[in-house]
Protein backbone atom coordinates (compact mmCIF):
# COMPACT_ATOMS: atom_id res chain seq x y z
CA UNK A 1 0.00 0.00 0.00
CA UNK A 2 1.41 3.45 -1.09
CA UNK A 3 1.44 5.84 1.74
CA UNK A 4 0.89 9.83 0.86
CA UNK A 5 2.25 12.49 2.74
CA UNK A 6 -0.07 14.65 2.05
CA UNK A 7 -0.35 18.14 4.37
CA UNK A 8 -2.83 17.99 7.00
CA UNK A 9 -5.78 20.26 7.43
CA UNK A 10 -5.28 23.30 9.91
CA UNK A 11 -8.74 23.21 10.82
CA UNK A 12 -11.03 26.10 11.67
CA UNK A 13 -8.26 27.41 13.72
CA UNK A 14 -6.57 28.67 10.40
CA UNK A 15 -10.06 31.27 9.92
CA UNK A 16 -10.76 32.24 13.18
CA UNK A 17 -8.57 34.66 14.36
CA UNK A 18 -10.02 36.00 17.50
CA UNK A 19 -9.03 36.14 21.31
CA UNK A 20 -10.02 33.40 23.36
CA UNK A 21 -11.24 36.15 26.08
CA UNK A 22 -13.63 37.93 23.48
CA UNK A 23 -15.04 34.35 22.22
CA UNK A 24 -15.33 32.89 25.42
CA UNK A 25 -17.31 36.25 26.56
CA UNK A 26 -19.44 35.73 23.45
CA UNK A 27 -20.52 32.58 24.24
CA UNK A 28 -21.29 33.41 27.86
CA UNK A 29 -23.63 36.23 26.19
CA UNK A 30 -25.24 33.85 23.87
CA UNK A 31 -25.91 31.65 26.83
CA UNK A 32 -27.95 34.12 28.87
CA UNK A 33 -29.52 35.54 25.90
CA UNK A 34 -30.95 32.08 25.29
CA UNK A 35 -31.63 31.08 28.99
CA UNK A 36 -33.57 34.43 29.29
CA UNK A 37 -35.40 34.09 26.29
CA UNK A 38 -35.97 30.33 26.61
CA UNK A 39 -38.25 28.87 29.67
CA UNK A 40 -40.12 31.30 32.59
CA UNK A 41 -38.11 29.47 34.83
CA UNK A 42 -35.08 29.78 33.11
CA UNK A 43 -35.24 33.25 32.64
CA UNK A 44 -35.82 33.31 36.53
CA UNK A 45 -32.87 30.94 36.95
CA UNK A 46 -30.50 33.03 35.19
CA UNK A 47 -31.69 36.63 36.47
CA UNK A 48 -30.61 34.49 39.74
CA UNK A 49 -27.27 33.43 39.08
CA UNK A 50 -26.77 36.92 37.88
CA UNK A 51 -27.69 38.24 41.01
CA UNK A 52 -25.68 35.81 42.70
CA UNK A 53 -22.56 36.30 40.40
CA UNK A 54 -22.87 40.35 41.01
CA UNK A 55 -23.12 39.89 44.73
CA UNK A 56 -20.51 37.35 45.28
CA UNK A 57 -18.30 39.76 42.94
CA UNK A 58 -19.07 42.63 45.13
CA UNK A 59 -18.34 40.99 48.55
CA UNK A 60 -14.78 39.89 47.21
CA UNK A 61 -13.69 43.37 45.82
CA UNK A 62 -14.83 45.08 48.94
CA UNK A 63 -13.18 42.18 51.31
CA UNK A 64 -10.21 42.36 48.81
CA UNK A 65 -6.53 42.35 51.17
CA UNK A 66 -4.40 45.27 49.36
CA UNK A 67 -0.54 43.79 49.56
C-alpha cells in the first residue's frame, strides 16, 4: 500500500482569528440571551445566578486584602 504524505488540514483554527477572552465572553452572552429568552423558569434561573454572580463579585472586591 502506497502511503501519501499529504499536508494535513489546519482546521477552523486557520479562519478564526479571534481572542479566546472575546469568544469565550461571546458565548457566555449567547448563553444568557438564550436562557432568558428560553423557559419562565429559566429566565428566573439566570436573572438568579446573575444576582448571585454580582453579589458574590461585590463581597470579594470590597473584602479584597491590598498587599
Amino acid at each position: 500500500m502506497k502511503q501519501h504524505d499529504t499536508e494535513r488540514h489546519p482546521g477552523p483554527w486557520r479562519v478564526m482569528k479571534v481572542d479566546s477572552e472575546f469568544a469565550g465572553l461571546l458565548l457566555a452572552v449567547a448563553f444568557l440571551v438564550m436562557g432568558a429568552v428560553g423557559l419562565d423558569i429559566g429566565k428566573w434561573f439566570v436573572l438568579g445566578a446573575l444576582v448571585l454572580g454580582v453579589g458574590v463579585a461585590l463581597l470579594l472586591r470590597l473584602t479584597r486584602k491590598s498587599d
